[in-house]
PDB file of N, CA and C in Angstrom:
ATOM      1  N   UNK A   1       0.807  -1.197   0.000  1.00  0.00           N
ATOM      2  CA  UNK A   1       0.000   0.000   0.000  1.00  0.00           C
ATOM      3  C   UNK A   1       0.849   1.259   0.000  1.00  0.00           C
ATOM      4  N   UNK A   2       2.084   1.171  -0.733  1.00  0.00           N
ATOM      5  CA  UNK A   2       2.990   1.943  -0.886  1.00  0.00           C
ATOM      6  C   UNK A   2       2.600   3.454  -1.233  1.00  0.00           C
ATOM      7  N   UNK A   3       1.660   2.976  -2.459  1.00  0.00           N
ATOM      8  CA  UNK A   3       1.341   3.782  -3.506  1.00  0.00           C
ATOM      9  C   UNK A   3       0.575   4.416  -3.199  1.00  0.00           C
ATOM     10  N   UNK A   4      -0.230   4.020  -2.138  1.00  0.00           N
ATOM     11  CA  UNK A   4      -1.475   4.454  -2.139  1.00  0.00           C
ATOM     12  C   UNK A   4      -1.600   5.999  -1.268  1.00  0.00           C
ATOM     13  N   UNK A   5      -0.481   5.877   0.118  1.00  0.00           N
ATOM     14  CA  UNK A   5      -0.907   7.357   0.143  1.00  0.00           C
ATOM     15  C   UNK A   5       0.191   8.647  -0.908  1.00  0.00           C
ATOM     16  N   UNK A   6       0.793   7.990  -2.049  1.00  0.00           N
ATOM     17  CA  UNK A   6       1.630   8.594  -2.777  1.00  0.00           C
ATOM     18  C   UNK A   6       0.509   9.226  -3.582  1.00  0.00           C
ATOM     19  N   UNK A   7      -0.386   8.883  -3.580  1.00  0.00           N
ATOM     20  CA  UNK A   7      -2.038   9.235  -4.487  1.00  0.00           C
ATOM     21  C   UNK A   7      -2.187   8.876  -5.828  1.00  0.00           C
ATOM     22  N   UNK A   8      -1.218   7.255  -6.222  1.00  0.00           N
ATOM     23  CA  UNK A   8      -1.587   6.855  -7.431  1.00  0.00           C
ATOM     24  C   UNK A   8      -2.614   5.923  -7.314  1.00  0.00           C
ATOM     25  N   UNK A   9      -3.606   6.157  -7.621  1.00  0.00           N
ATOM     26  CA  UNK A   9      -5.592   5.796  -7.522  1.00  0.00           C
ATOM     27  C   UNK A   9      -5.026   4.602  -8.099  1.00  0.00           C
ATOM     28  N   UNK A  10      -4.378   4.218  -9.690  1.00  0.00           N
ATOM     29  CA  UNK A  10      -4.726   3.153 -10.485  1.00  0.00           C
ATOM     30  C   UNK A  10      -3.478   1.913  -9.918  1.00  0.00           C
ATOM     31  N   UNK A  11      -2.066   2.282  -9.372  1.00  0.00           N
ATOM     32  CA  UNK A  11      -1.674   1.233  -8.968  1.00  0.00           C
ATOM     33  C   UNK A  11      -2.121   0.553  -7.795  1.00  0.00           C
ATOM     34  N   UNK A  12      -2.579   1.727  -7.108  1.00  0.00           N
ATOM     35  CA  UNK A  12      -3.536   1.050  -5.369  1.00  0.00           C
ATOM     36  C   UNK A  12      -4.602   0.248  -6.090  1.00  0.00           C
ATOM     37  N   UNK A  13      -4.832   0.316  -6.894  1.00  0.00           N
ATOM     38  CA  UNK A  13      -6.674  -0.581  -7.709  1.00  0.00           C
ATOM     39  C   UNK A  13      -5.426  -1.428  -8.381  1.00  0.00           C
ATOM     40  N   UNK A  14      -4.687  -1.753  -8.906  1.00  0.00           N
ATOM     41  CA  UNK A  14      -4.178  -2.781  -9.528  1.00  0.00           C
ATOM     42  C   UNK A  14      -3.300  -3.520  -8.728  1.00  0.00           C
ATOM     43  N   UNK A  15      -2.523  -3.135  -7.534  1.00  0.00           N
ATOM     44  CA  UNK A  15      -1.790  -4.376  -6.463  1.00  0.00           C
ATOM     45  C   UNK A  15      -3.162  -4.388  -5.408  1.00  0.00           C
ATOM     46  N   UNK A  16      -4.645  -3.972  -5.236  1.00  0.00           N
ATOM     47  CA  UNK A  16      -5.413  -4.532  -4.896  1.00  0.00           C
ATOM     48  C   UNK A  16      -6.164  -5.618  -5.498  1.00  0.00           C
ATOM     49  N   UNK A  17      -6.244  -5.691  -6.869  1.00  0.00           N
ATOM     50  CA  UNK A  17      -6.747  -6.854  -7.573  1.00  0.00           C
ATOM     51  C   UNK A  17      -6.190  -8.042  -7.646  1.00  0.00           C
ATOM     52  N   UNK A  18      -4.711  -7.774  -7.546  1.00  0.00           N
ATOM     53  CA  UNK A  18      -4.011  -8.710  -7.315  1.00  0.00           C
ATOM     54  C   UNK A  18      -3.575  -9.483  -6.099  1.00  0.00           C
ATOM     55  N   UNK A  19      -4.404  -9.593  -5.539  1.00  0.00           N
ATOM     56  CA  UNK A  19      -4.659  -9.776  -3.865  1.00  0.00           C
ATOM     57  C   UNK A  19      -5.382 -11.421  -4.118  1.00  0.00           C
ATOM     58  N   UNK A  20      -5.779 -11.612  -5.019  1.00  0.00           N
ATOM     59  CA  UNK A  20      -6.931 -13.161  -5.206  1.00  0.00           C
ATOM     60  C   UNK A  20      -7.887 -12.380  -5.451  1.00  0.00           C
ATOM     61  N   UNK A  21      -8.936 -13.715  -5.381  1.00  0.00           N
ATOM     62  CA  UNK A  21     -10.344 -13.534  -5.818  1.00  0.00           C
ATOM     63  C   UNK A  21     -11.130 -12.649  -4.061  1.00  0.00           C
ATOM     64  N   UNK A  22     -12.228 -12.124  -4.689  1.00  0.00           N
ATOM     65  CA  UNK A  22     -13.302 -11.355  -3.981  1.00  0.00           C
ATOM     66  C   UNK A  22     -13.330 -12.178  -2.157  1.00  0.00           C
ATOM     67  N   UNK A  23     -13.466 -13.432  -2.480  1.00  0.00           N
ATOM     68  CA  UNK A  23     -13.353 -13.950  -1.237  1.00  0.00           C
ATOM     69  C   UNK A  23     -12.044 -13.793  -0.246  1.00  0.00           C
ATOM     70  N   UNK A  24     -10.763 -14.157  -0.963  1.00  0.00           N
ATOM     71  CA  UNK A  24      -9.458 -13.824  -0.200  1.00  0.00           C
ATOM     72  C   UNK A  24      -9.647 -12.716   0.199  1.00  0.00           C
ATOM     73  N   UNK A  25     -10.502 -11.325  -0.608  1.00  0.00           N
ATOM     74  CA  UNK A  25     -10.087 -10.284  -0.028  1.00  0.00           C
ATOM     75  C   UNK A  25     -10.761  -9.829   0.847  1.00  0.00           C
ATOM     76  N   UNK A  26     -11.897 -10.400   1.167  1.00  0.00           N
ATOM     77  CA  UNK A  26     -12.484  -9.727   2.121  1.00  0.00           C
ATOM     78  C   UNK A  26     -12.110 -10.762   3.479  1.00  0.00           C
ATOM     79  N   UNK A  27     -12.102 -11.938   3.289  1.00  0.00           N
ATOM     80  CA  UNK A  27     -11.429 -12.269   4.282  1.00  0.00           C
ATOM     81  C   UNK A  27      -9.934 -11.965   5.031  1.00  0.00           C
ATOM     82  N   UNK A  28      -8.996 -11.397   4.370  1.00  0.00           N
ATOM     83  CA  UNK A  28      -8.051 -11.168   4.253  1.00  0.00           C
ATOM     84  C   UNK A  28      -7.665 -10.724   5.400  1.00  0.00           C
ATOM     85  N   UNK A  29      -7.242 -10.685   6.672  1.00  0.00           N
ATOM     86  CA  UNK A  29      -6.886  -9.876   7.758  1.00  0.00           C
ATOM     87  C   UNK A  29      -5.959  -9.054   7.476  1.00  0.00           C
ATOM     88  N   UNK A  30      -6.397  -7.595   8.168  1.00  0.00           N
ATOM     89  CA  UNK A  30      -5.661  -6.292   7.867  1.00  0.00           C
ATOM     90  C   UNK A  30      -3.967  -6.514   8.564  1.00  0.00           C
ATOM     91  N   UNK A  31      -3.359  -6.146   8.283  1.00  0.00           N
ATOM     92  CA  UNK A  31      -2.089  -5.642   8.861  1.00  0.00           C
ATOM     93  C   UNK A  31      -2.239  -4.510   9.499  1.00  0.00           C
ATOM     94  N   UNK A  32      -1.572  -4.449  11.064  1.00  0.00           N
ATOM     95  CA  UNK A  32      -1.641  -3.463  11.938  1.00  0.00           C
ATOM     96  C   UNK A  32       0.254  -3.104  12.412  1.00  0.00           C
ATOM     97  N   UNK A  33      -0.183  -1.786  12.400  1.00  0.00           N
ATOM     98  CA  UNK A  33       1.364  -1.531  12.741  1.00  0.00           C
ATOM     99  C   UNK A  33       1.330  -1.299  14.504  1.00  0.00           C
ATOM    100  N   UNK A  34       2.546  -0.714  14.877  1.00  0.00           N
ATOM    101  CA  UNK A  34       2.754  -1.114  16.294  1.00  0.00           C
ATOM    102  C   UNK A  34       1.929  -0.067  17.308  1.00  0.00           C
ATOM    103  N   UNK A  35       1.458   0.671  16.678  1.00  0.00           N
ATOM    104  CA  UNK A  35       0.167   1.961  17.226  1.00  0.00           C
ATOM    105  C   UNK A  35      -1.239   1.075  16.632  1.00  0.00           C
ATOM    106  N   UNK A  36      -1.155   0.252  16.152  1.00  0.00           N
ATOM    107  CA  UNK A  36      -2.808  -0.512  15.866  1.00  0.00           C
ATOM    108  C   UNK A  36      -3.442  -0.023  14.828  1.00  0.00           C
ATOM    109  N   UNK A  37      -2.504   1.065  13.801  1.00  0.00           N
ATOM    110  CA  UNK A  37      -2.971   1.966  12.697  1.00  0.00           C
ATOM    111  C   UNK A  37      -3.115   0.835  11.009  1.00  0.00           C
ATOM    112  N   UNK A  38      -3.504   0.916  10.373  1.00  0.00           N
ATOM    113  CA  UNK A  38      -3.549   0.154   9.026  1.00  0.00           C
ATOM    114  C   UNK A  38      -3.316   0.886   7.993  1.00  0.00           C
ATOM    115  N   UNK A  39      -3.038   0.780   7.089  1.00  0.00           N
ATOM    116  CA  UNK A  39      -2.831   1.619   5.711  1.00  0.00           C
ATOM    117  C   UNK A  39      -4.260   2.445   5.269  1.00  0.00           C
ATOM    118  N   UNK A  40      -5.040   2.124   6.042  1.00  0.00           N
ATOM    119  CA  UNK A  40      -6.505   3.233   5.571  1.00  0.00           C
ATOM    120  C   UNK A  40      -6.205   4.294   6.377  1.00  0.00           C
ATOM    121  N   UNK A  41      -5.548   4.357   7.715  1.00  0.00           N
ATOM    122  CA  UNK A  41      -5.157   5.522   8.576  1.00  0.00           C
ATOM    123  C   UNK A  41      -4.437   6.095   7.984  1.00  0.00           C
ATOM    124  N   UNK A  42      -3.053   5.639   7.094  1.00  0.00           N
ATOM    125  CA  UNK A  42      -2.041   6.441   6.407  1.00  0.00           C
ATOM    126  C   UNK A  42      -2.256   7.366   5.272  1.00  0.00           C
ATOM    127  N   UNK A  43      -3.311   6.759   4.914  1.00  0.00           N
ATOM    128  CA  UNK A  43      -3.882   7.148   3.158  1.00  0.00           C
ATOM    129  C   UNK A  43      -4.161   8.620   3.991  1.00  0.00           C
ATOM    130  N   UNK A  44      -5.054   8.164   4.527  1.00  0.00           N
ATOM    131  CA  UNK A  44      -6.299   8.880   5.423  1.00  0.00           C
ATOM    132  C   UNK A  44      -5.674  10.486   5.972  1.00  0.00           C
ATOM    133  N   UNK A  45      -5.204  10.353   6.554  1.00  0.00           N
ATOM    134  CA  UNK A  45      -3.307  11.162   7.326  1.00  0.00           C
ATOM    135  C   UNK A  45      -2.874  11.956   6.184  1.00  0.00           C
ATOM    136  N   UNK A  46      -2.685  11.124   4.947  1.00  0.00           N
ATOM    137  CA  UNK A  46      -1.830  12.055   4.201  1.00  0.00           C
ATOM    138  C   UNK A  46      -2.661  12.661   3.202  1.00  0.00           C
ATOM    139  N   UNK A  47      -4.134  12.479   3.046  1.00  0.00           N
ATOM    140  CA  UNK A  47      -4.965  13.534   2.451  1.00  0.00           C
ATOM    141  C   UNK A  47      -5.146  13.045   1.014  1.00  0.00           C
ATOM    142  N   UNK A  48      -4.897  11.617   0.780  1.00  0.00           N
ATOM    143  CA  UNK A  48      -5.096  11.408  -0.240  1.00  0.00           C
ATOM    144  C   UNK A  48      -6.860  10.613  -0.253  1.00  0.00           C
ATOM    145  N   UNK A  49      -7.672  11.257  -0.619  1.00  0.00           N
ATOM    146  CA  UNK A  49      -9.351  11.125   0.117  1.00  0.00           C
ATOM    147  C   UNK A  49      -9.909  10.401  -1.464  1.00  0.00           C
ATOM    148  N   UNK A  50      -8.898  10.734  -2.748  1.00  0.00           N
ATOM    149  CA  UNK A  50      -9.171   9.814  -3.625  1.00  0.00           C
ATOM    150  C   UNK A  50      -9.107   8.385  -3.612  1.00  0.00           C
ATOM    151  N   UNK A  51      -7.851   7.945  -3.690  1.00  0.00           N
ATOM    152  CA  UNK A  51      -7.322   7.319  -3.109  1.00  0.00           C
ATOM    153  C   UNK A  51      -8.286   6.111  -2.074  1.00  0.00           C
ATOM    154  N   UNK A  52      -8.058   6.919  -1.013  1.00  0.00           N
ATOM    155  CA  UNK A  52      -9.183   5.934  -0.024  1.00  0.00           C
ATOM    156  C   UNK A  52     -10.592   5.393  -0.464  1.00  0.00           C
ATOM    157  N   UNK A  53     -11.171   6.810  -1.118  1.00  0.00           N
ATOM    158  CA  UNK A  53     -12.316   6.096  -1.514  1.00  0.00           C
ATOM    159  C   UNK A  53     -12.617   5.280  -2.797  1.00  0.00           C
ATOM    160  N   UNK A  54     -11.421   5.232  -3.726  1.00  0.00           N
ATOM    161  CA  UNK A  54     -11.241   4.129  -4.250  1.00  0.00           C
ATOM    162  C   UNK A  54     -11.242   2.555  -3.980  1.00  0.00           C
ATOM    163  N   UNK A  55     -10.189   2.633  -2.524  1.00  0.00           N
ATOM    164  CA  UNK A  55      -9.885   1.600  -2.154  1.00  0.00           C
ATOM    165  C   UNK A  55     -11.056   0.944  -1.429  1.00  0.00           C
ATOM    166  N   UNK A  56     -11.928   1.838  -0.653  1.00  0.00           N
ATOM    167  CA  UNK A  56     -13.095   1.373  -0.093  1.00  0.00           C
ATOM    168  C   UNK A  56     -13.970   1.144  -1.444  1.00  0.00           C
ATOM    169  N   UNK A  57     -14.453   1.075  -2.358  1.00  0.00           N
ATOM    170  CA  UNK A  57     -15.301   0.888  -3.236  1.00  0.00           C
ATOM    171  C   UNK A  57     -14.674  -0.261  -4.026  1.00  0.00           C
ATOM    172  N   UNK A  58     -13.367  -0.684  -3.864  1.00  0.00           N
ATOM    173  CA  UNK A  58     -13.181  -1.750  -4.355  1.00  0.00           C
ATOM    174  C   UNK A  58     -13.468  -2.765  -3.752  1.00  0.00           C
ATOM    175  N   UNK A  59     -13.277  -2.415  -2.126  1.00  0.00           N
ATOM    176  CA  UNK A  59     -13.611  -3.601  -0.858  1.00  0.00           C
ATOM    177  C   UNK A  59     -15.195  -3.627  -0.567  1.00  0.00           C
ATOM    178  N   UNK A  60     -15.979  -2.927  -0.915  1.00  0.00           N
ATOM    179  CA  UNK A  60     -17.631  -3.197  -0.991  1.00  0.00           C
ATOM    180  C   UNK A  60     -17.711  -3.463  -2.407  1.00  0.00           C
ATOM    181  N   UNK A  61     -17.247  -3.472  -3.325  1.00  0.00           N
ATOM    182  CA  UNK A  61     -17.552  -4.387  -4.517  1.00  0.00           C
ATOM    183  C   UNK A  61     -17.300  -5.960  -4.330  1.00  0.00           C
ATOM    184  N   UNK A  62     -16.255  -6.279  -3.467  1.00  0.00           N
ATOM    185  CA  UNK A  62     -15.651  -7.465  -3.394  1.00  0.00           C
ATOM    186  C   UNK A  62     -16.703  -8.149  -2.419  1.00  0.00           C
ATOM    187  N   UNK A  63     -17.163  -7.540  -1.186  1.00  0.00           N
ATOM    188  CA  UNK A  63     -18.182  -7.732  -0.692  1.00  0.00           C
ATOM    189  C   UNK A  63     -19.223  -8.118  -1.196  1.00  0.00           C
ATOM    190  N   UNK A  64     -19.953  -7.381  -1.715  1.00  0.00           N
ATOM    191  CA  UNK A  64     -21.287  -7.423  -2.696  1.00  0.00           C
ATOM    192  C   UNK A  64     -20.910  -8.734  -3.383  1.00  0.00           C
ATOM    193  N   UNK A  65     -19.679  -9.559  -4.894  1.00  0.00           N
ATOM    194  CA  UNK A  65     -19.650 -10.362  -5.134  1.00  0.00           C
ATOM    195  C   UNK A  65     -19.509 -11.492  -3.979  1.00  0.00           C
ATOM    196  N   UNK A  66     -19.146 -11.633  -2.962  1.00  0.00           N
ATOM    197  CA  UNK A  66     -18.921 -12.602  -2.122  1.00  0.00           C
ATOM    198  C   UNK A  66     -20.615 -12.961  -1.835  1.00  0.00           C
ATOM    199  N   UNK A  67     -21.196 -11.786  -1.053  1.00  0.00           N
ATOM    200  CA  UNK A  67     -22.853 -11.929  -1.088  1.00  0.00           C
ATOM    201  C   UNK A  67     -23.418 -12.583  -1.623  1.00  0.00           C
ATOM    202  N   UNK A  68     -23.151 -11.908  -2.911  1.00  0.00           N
ATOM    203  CA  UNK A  68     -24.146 -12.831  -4.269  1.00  0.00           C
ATOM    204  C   UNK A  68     -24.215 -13.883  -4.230  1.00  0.00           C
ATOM    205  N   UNK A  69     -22.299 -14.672  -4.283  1.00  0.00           N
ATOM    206  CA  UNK A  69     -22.663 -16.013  -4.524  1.00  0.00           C
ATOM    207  C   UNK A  69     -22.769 -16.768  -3.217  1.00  0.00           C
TER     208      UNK A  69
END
């Protein structure tokens, strides 16, 4: 999630796709750093609000397909 608070929207959506299918990702347990913060706090912090809400609309899409089936 390098990229992501660097504010490139399309590589954060492309090393997120590449994560597996819809199910890995929502199951996926977050990584926490040693303050209990995750890479949505960092994005978040550094004002990149594109960015985030990209990344959240990819993780309720992945949702929604998991639902379905």
């Amino acid at each position: 999630m390098f990229y992501s608070h660097l504010g490139f929207v399309n590589i954060a959506l492309y090393l997120q796709t590449k994560m597996g299918t819809p199910n890995d990702m929502i199951f996926h347990d977050l990584n926490f750093d040693d303050n209990g913060q995750t890479c949505y706090h960092i994005v978040c912090y550094r004002g990149n609000y594109d960015c985030l809400v990209a990344l959240l609309n990819y993780e309720r899409m992945c949702l929604k397909k998991v639902m379905y089936d």
